[in-house]
C-alpha atoms as a PDB file:
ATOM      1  CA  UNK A   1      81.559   3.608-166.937  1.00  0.00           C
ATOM      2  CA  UNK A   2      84.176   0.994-167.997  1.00  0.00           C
ATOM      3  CA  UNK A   3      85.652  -0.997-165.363  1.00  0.00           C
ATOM      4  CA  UNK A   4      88.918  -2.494-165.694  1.00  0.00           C
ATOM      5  CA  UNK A   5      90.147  -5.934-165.015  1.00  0.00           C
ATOM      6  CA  UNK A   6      94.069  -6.172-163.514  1.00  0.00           C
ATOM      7  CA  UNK A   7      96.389  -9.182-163.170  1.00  0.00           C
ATOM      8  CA  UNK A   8      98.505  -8.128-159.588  1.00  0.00           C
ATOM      9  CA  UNK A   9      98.384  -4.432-159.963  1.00  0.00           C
ATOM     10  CA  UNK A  10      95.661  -1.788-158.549  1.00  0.00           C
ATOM     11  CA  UNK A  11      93.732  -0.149-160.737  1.00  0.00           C
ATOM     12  CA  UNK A  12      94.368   3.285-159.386  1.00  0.00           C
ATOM     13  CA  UNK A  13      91.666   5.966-160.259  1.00  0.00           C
ATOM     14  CA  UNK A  14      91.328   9.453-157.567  1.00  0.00           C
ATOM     15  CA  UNK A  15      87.409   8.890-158.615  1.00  0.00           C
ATOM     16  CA  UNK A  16      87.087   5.509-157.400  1.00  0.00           C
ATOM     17  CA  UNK A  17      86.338   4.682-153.621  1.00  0.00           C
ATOM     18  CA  UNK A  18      87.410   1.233-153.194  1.00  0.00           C
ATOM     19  CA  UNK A  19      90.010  -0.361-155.069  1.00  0.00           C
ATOM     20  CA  UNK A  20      89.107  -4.099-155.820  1.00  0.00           C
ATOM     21  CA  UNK A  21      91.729  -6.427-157.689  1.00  0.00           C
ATOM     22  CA  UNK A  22      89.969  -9.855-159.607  1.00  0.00           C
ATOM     23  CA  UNK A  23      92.949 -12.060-160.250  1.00  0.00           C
ATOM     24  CA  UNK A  24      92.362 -15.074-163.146  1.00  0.00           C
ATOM     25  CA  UNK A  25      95.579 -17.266-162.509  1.00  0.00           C
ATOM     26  CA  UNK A  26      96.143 -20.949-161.798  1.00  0.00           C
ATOM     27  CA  UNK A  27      98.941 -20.785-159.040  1.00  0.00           C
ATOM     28  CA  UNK A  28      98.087 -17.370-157.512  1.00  0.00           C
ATOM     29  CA  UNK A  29     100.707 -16.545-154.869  1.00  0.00           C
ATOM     30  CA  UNK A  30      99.766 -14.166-151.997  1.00  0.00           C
ATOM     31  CA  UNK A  31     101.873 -12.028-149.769  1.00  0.00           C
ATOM     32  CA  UNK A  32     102.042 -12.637-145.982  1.00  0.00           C
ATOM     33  CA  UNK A  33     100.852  -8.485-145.809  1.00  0.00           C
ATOM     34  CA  UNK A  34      97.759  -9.442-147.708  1.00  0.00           C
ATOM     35  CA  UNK A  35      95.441 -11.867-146.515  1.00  0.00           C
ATOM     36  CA  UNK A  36      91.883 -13.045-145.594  1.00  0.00           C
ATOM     37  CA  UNK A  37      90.914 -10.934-142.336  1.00  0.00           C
ATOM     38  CA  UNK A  38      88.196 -11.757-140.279  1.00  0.00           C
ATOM     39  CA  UNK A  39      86.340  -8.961-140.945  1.00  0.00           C
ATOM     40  CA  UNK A  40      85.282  -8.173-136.995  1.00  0.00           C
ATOM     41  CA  UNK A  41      89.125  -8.305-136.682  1.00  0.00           C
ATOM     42  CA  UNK A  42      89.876  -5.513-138.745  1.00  0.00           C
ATOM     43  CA  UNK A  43      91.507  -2.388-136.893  1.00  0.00           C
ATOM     44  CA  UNK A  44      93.034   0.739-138.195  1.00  0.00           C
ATOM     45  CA  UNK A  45      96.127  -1.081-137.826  1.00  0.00           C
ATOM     46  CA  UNK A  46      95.537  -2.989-140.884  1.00  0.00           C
ATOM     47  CA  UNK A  47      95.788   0.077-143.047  1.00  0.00           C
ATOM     48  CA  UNK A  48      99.079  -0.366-143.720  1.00  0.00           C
ATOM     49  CA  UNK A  49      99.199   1.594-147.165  1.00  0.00           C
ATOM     50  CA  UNK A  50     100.358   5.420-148.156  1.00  0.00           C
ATOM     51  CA  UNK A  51      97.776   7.817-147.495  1.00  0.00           C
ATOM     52  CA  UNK A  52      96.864   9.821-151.138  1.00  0.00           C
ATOM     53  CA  UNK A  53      97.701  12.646-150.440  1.00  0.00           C
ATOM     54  CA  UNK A  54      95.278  15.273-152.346  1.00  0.00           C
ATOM     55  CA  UNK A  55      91.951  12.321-151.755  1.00  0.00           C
ATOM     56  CA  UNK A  56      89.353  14.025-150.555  1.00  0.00           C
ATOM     57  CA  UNK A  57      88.673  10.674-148.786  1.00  0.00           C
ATOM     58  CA  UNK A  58      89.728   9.718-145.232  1.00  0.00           C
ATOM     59  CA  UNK A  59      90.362   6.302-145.592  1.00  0.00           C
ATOM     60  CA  UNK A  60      90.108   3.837-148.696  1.00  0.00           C
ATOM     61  CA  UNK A  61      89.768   0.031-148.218  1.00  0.00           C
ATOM     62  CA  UNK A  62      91.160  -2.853-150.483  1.00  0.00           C
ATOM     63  CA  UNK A  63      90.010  -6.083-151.261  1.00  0.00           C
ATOM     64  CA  UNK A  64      91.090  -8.324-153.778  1.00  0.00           C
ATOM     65  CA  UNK A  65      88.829 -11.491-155.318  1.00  0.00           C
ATOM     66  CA  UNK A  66      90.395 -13.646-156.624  1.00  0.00           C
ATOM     67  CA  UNK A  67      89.191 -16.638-159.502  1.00  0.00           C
ATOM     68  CA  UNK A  68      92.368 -19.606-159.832  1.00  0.00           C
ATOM     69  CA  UNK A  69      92.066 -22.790-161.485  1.00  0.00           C
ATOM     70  CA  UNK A  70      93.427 -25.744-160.088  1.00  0.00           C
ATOM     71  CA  UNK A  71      93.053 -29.722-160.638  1.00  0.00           C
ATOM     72  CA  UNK A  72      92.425 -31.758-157.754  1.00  0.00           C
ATOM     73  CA  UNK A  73      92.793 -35.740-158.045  1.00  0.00           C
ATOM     74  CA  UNK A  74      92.689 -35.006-161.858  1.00  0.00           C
ATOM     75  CA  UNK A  75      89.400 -33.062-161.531  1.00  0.00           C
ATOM     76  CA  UNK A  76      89.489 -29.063-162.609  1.00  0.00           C
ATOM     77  CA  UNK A  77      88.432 -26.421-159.495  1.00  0.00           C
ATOM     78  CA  UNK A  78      88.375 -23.309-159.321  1.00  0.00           C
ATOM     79  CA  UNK A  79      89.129 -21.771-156.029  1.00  0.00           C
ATOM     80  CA  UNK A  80      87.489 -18.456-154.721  1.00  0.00           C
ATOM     81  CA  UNK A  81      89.084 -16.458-152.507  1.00  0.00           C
ATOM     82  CA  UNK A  82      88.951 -13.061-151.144  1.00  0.00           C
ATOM     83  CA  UNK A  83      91.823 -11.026-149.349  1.00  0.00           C
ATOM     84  CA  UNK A  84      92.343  -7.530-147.563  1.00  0.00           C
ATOM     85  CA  UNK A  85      95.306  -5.650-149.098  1.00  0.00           C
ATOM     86  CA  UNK A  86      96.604  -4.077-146.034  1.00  0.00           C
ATOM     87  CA  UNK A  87      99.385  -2.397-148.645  1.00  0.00           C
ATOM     88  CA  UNK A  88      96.391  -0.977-150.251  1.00  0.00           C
ATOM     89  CA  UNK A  89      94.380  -0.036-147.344  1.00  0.00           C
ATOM     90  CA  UNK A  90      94.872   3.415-145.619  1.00  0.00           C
ATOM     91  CA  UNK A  91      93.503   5.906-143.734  1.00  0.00           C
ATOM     92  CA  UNK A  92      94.455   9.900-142.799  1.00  0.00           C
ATOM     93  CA  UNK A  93      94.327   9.797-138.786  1.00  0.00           C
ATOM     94  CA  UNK A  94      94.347  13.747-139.490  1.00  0.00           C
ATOM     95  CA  UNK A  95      91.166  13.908-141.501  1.00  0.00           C
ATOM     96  CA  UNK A  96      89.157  10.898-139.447  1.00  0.00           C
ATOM     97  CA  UNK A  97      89.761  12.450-136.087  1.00  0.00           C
ATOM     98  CA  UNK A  98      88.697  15.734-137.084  1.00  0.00           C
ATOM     99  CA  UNK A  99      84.858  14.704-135.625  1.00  0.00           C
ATOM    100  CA  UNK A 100      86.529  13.355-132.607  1.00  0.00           C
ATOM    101  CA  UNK A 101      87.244   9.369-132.042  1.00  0.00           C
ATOM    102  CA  UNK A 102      83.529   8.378-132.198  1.00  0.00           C
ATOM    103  CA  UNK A 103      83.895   9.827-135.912  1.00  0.00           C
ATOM    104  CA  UNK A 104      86.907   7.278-136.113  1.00  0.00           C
ATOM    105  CA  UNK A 105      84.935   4.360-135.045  1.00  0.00           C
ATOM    106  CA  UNK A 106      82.263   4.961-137.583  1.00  0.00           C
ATOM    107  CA  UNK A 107      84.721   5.527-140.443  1.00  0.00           C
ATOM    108  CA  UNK A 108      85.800   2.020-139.450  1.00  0.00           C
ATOM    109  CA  UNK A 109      82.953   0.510-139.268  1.00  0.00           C
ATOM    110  CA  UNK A 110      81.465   2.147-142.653  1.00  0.00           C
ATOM    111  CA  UNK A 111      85.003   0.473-144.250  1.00  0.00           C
ATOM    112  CA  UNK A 112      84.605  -2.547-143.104  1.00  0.00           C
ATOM    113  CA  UNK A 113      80.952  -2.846-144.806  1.00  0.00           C
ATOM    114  CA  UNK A 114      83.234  -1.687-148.028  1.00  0.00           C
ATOM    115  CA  UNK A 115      85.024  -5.503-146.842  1.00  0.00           C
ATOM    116  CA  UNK A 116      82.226  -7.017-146.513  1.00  0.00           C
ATOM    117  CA  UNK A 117      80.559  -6.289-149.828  1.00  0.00           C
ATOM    118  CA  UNK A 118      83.519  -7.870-151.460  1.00  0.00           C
ATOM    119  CA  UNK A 119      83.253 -10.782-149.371  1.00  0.00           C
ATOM    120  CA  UNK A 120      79.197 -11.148-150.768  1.00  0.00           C
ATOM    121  CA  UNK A 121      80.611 -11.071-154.066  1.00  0.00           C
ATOM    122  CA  UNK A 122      83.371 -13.565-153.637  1.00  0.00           C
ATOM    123  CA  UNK A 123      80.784 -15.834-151.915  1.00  0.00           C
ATOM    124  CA  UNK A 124      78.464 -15.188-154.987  1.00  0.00           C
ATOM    125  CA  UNK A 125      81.332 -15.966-157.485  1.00  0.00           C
ATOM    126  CA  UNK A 126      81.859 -18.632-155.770  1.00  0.00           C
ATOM    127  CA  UNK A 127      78.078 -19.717-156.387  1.00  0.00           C
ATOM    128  CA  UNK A 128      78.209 -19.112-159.442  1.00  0.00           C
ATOM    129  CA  UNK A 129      81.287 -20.949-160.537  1.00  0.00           C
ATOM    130  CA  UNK A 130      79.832 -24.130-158.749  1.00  0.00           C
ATOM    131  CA  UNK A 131      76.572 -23.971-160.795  1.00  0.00           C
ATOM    132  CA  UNK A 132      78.104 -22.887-164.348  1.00  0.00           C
ATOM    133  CA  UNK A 133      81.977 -24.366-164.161  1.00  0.00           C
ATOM    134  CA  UNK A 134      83.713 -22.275-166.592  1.00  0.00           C
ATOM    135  CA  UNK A 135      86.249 -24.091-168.927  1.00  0.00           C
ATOM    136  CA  UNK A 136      87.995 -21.244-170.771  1.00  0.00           C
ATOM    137  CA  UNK A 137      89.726 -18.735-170.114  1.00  0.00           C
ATOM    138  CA  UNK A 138      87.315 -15.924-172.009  1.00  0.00           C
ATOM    139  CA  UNK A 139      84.501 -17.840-169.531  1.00  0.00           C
ATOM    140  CA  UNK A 140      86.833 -16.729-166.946  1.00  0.00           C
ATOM    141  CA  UNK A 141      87.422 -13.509-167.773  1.00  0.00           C
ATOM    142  CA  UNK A 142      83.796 -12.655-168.409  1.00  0.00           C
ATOM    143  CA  UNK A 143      82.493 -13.592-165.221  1.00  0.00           C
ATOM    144  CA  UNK A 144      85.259 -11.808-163.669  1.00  0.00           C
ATOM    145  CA  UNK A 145      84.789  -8.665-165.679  1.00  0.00           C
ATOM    146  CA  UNK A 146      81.212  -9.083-164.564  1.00  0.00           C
ATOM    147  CA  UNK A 147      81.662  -9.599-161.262  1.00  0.00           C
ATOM    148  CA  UNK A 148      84.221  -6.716-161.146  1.00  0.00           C
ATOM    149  CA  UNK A 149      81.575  -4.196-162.508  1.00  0.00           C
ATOM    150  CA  UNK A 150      79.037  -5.278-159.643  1.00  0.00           C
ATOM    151  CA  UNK A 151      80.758  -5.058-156.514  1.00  0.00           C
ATOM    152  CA  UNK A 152      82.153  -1.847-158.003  1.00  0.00           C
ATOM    153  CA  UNK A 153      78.692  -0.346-158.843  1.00  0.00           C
ATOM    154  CA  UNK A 154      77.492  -1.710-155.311  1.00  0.00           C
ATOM    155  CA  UNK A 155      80.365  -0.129-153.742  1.00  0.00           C
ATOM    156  CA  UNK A 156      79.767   3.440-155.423  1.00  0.00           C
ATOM    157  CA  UNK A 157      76.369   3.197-154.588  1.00  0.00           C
ATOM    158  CA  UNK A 158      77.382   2.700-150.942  1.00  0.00           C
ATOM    159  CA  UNK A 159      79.447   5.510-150.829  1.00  0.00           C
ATOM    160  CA  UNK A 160      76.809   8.038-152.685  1.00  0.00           C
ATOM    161  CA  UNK A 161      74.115   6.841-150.194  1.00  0.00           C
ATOM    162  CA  UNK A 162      75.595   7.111-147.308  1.00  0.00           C
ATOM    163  CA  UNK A 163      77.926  10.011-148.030  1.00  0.00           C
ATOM    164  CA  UNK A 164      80.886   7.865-146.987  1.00  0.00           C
ATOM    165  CA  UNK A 165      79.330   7.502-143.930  1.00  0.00           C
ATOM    166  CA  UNK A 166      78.411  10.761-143.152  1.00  0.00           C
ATOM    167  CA  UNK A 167      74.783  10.045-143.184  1.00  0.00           C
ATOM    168  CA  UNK A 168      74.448   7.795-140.213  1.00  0.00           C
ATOM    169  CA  UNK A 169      70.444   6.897-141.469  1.00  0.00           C
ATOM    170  CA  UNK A 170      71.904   5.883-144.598  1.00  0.00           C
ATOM    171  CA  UNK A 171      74.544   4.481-143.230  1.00  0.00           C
ATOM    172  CA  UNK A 172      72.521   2.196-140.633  1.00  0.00           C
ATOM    173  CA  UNK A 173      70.907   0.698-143.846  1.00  0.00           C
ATOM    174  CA  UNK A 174      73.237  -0.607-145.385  1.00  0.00           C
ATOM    175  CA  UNK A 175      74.964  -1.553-142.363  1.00  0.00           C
ATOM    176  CA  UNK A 176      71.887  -4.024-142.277  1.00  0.00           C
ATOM    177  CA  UNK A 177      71.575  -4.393-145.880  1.00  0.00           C
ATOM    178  CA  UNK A 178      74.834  -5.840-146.449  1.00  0.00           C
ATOM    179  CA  UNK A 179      74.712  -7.864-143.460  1.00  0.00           C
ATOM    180  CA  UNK A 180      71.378  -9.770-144.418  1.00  0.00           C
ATOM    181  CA  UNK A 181      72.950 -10.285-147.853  1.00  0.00           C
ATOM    182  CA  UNK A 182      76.069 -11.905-145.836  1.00  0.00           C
ATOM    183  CA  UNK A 183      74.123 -13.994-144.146  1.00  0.00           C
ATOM    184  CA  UNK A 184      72.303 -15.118-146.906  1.00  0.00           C
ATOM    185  CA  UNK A 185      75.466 -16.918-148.003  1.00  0.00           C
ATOM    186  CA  UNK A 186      77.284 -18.155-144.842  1.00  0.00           C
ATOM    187  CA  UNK A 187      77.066 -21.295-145.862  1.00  0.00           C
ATOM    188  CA  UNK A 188      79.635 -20.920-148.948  1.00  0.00           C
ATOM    189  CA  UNK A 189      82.692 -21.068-147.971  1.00  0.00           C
ATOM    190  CA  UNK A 190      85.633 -19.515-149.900  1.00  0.00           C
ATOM    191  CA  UNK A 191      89.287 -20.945-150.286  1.00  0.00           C
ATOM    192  CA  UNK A 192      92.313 -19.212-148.689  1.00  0.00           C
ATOM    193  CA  UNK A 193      94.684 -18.104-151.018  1.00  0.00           C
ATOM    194  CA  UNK A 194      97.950 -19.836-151.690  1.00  0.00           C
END
């Protein structure tokens, strides 16, 4: 599997279950619509994006990591940051209310761990662009192309295990999981995006 690496645009594929942009850029701009949402905030009225209309899915989420580089006080940093792409985000209200609005709240909830794992591996990024500092560009690039590949495997694993949340067992561990791994790395913070 090949995973691709995007500078502003969504790499759009029917077979893949959560679309996550890794921006290298030194003045990244970011749209008021997308931003860093708490994720115990997030509602269903954060999916502001066009339902697709022939996915066999009932909502996808969207996150996007992004990797700048910026000098501070004549020192180089690279700020880590992770956003939700509301314009991205959607969900059919036809096809998650078919199980009633209990099946909506655990649709929601099974997203927002799709949030979360991006926010583990923007906090790990984060880690490990502290310890290594990459200087060029290609060091960049690398780590984002690596990084890229593992939230994306960890994400299809999700989905596979848990039947996109249709296998509330399943479900229940990653739910704690993902959380433990969060917790693990509360104390690194990420930047907010410019």
């Amino acid at each position: 599997m090949t995973m691709n690496l995007a500078y502003g645009s969504i790499v759009n594929s029917a077979m893949r279950r959560l679309f996550i942009l890794f921006i290298l850029t030194a003045n990244f701009k970011c749209y008021s619509q997308n931003e860093y949402i708490d994720p115990l905030n997030l509602t269903w009225a954060d999916y502001k994006g066009r339902v697709e209309p022939f996915s066999p899915y009932m909502a996808v989420t969207a996150a996007r990591i992004s990797l700048g580089c910026d000098t501070i006080n004549g020192v180089e940093y690279y700020p880590v940051s992770v956003d939700f792409l509301r314009d991205r985000s959607w969900v059919d209200f036809q096809k998650s209310l078919i199980g009633g609005l209990l099946n909506s709240f655990y649709l929601l909830d099974h997203e927002r761990l799709h949030y979360y794992i991006s926010i583990y591996f923007a906090r790990m990024l984060k880690v490990y662009v502290l310890k290594t500092n990459p200087k060029t560009f290609q060091e960049r690039y690398n780590l984002m192309t690596s990084f890229n590949k593992q939230t994306q495997d960890m994400d299809d694993l999700y989905d596979l295990e848990t039947d996109h949340s249709k296998n509330k067992i399943n479900q229940q561990k990653w739910n704690e999981k993902v959380m433990a791994e969060i917790n693990s790395t509360n104390g690194m913070i990420l930047d907010l995006s410019k």
